[in-house]
N, C-alpha and C. Protein backbone atom coordinates (compact mmCIF):
# COMPACT_ATOMS: atom_id res chain seq x y z
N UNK A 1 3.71 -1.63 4.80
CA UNK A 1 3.25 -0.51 3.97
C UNK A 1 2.09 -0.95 3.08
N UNK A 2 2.25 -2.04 2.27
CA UNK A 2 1.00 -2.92 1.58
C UNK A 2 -0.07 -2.66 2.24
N UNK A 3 -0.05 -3.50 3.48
CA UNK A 3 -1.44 -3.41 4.63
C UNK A 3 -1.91 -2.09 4.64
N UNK A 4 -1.37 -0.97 5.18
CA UNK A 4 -1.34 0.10 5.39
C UNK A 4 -2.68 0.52 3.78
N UNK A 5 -1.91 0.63 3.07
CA UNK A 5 -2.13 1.09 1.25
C UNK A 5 -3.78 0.36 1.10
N UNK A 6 -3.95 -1.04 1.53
CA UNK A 6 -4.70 -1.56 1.37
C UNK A 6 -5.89 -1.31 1.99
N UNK A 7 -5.85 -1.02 3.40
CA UNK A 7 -6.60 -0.92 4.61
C UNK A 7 -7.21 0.81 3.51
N UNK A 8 -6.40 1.70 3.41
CA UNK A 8 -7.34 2.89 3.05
C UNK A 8 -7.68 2.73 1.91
N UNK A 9 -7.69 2.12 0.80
CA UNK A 9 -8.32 1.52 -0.17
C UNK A 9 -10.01 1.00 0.07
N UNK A 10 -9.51 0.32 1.03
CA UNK A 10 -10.91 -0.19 1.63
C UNK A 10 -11.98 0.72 2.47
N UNK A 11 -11.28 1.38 3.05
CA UNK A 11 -11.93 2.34 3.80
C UNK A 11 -12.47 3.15 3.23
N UNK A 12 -11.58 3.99 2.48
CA UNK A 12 -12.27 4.97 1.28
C UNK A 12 -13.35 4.44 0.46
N UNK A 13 -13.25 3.11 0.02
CA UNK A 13 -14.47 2.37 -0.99
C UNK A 13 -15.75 2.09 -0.09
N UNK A 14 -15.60 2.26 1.36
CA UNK A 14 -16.50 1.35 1.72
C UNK A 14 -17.34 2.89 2.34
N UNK A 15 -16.75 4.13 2.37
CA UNK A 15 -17.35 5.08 2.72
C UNK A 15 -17.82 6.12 1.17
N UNK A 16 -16.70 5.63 -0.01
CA UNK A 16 -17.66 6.14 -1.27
C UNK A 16 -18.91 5.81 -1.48
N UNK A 17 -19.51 4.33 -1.35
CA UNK A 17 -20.20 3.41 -1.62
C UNK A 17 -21.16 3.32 -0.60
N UNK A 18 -20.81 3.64 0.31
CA UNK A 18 -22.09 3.50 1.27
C UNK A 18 -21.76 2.38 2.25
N UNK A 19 -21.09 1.35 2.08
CA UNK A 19 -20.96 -0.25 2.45
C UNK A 19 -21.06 -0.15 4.29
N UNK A 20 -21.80 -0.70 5.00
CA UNK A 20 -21.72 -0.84 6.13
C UNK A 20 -21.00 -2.52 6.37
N UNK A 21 -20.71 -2.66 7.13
CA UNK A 21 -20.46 -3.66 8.12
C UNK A 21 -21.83 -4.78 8.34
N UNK A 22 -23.23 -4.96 7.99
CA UNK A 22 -24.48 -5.08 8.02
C UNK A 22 -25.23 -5.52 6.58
N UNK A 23 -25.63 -6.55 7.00
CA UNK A 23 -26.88 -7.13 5.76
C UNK A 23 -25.40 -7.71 4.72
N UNK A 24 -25.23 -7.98 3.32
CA UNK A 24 -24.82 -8.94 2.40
C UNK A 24 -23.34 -8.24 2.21
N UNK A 25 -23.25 -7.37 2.59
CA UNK A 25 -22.04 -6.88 1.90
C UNK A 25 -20.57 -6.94 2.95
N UNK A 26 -19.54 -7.46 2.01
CA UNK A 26 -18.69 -8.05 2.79
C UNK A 26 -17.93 -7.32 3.92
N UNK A 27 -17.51 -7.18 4.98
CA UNK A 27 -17.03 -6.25 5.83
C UNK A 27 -15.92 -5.90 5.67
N UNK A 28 -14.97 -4.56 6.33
CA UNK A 28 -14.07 -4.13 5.70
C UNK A 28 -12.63 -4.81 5.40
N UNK A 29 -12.82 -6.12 7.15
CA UNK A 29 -11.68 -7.07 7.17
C UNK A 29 -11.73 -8.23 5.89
N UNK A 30 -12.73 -8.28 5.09
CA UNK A 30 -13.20 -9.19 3.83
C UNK A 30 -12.03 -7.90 2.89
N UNK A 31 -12.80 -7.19 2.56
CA UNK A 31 -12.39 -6.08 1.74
C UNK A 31 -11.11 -6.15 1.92
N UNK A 32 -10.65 -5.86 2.68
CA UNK A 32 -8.83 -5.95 2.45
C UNK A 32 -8.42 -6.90 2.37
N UNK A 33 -8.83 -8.07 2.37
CA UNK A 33 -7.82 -9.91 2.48
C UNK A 33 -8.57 -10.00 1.09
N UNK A 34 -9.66 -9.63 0.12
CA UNK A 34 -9.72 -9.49 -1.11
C UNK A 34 -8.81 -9.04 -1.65
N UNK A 35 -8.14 -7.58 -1.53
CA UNK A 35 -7.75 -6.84 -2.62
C UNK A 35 -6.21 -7.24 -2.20
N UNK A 36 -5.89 -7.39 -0.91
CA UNK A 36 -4.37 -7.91 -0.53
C UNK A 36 -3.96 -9.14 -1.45
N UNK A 37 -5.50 -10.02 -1.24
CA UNK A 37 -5.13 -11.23 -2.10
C UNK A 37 -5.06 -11.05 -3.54
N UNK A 38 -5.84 -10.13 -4.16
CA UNK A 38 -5.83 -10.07 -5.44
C UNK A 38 -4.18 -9.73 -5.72
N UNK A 39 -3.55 -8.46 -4.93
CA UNK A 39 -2.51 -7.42 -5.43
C UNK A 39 -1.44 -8.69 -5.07
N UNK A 40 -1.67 -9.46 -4.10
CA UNK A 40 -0.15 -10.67 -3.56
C UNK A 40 -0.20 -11.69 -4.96
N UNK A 41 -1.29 -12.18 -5.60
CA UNK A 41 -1.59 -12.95 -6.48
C UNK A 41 -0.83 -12.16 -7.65
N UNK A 42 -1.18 -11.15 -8.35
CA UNK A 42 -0.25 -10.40 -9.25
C UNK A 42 0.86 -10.20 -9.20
N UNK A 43 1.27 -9.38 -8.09
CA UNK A 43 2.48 -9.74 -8.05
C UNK A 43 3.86 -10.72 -7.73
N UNK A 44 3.27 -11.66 -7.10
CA UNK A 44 3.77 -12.84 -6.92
C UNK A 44 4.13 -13.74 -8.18
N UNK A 45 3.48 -13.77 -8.77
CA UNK A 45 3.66 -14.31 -10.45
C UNK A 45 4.52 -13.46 -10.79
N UNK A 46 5.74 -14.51 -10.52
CA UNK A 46 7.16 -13.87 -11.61
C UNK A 46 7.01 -13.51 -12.98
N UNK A 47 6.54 -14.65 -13.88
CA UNK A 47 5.94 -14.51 -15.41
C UNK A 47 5.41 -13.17 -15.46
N UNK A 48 4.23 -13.41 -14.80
CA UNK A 48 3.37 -12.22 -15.08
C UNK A 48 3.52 -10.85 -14.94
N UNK A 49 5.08 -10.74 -13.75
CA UNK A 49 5.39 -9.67 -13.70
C UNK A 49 6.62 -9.03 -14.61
N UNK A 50 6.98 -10.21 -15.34
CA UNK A 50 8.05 -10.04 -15.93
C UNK A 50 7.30 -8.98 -17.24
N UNK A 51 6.43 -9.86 -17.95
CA UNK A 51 5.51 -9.84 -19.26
C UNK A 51 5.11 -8.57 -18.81
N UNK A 52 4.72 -8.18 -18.14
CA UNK A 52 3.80 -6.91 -17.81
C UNK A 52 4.96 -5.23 -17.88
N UNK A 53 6.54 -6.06 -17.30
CA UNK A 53 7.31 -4.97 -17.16
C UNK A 53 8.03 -4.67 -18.48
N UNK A 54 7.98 -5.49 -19.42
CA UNK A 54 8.16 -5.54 -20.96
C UNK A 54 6.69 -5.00 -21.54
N UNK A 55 5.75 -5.27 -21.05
CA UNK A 55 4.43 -4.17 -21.67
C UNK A 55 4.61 -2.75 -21.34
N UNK A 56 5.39 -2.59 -20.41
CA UNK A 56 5.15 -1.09 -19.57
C UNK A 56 5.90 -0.29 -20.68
N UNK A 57 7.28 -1.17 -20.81
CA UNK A 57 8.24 -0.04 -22.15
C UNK A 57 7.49 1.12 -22.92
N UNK A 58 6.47 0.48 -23.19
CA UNK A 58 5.79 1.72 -24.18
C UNK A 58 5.39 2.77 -23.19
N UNK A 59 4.91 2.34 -22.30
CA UNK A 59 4.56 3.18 -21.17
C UNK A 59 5.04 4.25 -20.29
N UNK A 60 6.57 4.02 -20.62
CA UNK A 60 7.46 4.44 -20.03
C UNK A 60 8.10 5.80 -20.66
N UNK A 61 7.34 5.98 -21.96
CA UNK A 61 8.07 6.94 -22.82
C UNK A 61 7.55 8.13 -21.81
N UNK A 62 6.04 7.90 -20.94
CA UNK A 62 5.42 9.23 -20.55
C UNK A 62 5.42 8.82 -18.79
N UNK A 63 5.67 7.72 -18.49
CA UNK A 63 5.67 7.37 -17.34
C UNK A 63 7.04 6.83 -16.30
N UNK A 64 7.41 7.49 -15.35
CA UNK A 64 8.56 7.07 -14.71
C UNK A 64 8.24 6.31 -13.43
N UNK A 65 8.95 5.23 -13.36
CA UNK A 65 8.13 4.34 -12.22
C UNK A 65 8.82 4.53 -10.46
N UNK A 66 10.04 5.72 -10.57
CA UNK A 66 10.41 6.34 -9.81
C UNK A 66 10.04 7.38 -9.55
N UNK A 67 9.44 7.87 -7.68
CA UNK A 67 9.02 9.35 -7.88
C UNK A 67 9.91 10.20 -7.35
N UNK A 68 11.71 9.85 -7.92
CA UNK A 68 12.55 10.46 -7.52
C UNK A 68 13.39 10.86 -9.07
N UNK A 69 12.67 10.09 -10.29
CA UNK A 69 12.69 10.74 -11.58
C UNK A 69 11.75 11.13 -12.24
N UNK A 70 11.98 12.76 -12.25
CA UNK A 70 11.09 13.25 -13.05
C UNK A 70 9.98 12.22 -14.83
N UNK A 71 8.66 12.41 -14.74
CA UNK A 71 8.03 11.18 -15.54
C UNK A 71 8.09 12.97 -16.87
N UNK A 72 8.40 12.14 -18.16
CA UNK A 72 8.47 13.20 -19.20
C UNK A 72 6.86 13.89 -19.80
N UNK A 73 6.20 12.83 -19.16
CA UNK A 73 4.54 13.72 -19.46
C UNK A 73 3.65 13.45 -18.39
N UNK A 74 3.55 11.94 -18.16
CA UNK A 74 2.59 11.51 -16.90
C UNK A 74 2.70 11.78 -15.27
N UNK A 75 2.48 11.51 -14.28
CA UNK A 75 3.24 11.12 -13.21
C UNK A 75 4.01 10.13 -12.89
N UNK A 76 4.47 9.87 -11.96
CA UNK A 76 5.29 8.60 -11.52
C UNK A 76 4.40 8.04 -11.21
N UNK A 77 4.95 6.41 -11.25
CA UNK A 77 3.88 5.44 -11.15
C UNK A 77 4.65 4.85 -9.94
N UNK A 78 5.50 5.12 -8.97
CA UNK A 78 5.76 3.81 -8.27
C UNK A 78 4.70 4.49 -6.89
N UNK A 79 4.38 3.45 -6.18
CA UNK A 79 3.16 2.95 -5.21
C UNK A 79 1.78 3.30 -5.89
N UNK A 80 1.59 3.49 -7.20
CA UNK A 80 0.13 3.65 -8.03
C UNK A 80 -1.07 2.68 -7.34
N UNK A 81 -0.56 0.95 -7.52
CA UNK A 81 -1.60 0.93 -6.67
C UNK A 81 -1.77 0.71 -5.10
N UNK A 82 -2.69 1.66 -5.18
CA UNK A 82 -3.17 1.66 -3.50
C UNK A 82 -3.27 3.26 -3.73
N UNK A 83 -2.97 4.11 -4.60
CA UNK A 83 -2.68 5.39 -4.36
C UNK A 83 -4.01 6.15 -4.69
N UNK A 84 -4.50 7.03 -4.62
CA UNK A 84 -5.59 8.14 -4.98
C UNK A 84 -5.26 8.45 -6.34
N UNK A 85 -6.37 8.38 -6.98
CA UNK A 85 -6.04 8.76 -8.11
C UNK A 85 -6.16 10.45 -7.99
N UNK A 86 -5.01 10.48 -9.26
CA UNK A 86 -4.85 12.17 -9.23
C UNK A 86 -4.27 12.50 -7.79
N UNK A 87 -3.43 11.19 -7.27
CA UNK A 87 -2.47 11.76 -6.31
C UNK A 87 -0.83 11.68 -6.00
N UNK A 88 -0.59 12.42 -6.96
CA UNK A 88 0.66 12.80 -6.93
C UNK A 88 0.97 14.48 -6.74
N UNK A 89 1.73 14.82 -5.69
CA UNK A 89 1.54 16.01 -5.24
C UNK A 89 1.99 17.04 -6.23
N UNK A 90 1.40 17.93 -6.31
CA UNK A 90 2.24 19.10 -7.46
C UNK A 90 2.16 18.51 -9.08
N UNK A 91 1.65 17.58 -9.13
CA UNK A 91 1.42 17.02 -10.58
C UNK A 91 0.33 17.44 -11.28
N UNK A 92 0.21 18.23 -12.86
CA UNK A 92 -0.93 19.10 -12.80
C UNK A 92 -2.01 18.12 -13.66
N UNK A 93 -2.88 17.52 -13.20
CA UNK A 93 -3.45 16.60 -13.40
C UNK A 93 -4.88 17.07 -13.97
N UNK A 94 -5.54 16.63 -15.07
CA UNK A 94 -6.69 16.91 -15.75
C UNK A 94 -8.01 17.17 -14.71
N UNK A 95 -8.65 17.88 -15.02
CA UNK A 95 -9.98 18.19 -13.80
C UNK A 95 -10.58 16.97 -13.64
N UNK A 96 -10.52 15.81 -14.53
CA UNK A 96 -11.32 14.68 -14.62
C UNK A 96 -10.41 13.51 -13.73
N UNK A 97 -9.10 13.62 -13.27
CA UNK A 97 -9.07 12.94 -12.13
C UNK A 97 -8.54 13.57 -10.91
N UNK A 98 -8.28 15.00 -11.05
CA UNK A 98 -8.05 15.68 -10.15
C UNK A 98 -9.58 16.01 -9.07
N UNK A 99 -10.29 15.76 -9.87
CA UNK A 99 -11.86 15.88 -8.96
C UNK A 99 -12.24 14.44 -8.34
N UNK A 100 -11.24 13.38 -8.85
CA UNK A 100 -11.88 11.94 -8.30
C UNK A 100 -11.56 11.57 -7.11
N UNK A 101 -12.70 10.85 -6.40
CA UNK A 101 -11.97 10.40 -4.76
C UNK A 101 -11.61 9.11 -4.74
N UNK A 102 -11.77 8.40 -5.99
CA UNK A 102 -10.94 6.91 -6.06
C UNK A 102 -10.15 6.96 -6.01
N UNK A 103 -9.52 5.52 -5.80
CA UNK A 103 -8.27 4.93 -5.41
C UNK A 103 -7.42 3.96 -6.50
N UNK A 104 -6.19 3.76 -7.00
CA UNK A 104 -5.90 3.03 -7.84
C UNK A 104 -5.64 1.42 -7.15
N UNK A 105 -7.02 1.23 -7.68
CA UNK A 105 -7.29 -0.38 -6.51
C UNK A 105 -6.75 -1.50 -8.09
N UNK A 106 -6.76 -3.21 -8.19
CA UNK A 106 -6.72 -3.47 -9.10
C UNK A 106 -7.47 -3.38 -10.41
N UNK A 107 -8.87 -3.39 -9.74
CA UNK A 107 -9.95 -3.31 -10.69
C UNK A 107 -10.65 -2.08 -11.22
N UNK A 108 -9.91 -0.72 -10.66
CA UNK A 108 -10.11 1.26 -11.04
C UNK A 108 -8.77 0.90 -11.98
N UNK A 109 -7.95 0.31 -11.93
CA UNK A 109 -6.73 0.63 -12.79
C UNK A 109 -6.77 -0.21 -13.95
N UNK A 110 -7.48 -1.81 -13.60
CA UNK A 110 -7.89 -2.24 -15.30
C UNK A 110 -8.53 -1.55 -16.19
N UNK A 111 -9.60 -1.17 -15.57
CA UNK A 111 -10.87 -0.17 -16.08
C UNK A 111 -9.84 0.86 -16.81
N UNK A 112 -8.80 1.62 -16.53
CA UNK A 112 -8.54 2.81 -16.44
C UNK A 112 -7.08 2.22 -18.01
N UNK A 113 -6.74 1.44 -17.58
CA UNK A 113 -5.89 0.75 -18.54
C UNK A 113 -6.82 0.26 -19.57
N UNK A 114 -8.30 -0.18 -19.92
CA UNK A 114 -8.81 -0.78 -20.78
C UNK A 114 -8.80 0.57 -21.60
N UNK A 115 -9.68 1.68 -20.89
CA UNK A 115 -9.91 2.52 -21.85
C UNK A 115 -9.75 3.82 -20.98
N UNK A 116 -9.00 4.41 -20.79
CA UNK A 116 -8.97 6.11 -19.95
C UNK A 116 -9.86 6.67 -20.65
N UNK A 117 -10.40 6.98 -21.29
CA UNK A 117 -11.38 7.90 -21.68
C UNK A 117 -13.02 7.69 -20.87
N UNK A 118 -13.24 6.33 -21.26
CA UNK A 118 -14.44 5.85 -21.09
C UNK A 118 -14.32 5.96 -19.45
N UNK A 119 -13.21 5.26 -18.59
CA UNK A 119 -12.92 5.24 -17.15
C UNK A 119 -13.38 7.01 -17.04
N UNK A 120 -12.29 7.71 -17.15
CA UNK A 120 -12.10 9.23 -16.42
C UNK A 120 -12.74 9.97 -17.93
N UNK A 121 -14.03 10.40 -18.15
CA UNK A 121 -13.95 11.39 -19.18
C UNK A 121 -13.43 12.28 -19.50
N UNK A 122 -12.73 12.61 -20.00
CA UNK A 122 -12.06 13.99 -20.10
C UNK A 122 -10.27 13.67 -19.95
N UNK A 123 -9.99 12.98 -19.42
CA UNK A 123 -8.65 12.48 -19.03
C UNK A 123 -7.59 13.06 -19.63
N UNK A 124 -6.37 13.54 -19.41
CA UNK A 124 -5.35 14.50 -20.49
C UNK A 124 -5.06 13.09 -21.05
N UNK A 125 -4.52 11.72 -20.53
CA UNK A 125 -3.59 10.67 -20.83
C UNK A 125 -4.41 10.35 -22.44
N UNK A 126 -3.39 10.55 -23.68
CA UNK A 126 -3.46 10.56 -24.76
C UNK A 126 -3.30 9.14 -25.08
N UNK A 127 -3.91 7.80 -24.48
CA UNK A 127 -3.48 6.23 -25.04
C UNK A 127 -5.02 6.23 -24.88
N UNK A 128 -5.04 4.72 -25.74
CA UNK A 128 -6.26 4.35 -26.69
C UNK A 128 -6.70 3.30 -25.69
N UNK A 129 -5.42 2.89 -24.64
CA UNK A 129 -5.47 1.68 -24.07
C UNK A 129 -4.95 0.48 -24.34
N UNK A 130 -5.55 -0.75 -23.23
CA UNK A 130 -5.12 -1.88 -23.22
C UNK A 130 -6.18 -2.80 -23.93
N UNK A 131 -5.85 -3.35 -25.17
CA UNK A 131 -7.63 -4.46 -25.09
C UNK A 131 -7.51 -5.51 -24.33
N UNK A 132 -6.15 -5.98 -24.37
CA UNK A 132 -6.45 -7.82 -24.28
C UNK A 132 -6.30 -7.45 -22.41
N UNK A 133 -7.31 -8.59 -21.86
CA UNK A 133 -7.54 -8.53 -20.78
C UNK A 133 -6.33 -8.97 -20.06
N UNK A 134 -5.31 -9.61 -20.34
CA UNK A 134 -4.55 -10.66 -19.82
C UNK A 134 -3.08 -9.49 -19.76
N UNK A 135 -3.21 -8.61 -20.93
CA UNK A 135 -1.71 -7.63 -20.99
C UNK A 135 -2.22 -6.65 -19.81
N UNK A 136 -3.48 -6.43 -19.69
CA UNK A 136 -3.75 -5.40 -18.21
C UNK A 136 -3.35 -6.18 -17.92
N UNK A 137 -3.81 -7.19 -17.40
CA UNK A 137 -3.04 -7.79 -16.25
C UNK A 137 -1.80 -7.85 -15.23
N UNK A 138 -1.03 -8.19 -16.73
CA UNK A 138 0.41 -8.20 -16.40
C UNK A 138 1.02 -6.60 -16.41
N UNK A 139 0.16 -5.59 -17.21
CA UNK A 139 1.14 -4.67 -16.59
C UNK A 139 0.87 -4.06 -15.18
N UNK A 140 -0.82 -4.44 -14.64
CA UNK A 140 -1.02 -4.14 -13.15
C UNK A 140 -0.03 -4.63 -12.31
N UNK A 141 0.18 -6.26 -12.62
CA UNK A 141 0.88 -7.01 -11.70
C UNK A 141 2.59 -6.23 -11.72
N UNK A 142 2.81 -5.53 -12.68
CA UNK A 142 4.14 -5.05 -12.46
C UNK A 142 3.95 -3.50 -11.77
N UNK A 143 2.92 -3.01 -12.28
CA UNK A 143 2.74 -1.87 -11.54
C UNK A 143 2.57 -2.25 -10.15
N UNK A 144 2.42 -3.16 -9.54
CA UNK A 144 2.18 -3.78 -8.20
C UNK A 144 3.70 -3.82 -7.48
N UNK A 145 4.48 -4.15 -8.33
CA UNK A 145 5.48 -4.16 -7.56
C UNK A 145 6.61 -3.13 -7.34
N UNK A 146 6.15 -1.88 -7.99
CA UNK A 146 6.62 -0.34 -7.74
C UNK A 146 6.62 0.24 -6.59
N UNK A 147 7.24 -0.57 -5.81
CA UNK A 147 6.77 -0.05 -3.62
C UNK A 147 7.83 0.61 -2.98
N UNK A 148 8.73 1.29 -4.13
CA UNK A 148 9.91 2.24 -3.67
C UNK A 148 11.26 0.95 -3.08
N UNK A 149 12.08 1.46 -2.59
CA UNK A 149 13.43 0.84 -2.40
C UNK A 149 13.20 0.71 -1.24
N UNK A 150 12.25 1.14 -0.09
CA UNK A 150 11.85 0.66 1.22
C UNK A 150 11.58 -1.30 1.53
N UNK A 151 10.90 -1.59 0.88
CA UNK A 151 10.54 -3.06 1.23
C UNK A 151 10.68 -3.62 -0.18
């Protein structure tokens, strides 16, 4: 399912962007053994996923990391990354990511964790954000490992 998540991550970025297969830019089989490696590296770090799932608590007041429990303001976050942003079905999501064709890759979701406003203008999500680079981190790396009760 990872592979799967990953592969249209890449695909989608490499057809937002323009990216061919041709001249400097890395090809799509690069592109996914990047972001596979980045997302296996996060979550693989026990620490880091531990630290990150103790950052989420606050997170959790508006976010449910099951999408079989209702989230009390946000959407559910489990398979977030790899997912479309503004894709959770029936979730009534702000025009500012309901119009986006990104993907919640690691580096759309730091961005988006540093500062939602500045990321998605307009954004409903009422947080100020993450500063320290290292607490994104760890709460990506736990959001990484939200892949449902399947695997």
């Amino acid at each position: 399912m990872r592979n799967m998540i990953t592969a249209g991550i890449v695909a989608c970025a490499m057809a937002l962007t323009g990216c061919s297969q041709s001249g400097d830019a890395p090809d799509e089989g690069q592109m996914i053994a990047q972001e596979q490696a980045q997302v296996a590296a996060l979550e693989g770090d026990a620490e880091l996923v531990e630290r990150g799932e103790r950052l989420f608590s606050s997170c959790s007041v508006c976010h449910s990391i099951d999408s079989d429990v209702p989230s009390p303001a946000g959407p559910h976050l489990e398979f977030v990354v790899g997912r479309g942003v503004g894709g959770v079905e029936d979730y009534p999501y702000s025009p500012a990511l309901t119009g986006s064709a990104d993907l919640w890759t690691v580096d759309n979701l730091g961005n988006f964790l540093r500062n939602p406003q500045e990321a998605y203008p307009g954004t409903a999500m009422a947080f100020a954000g993450i500063e320290d680079d290292a607490d994104r981190q760890a709460v990506i790396a736990y959001l990484a490992t939200l892949t449902g009760s399947d695997e």
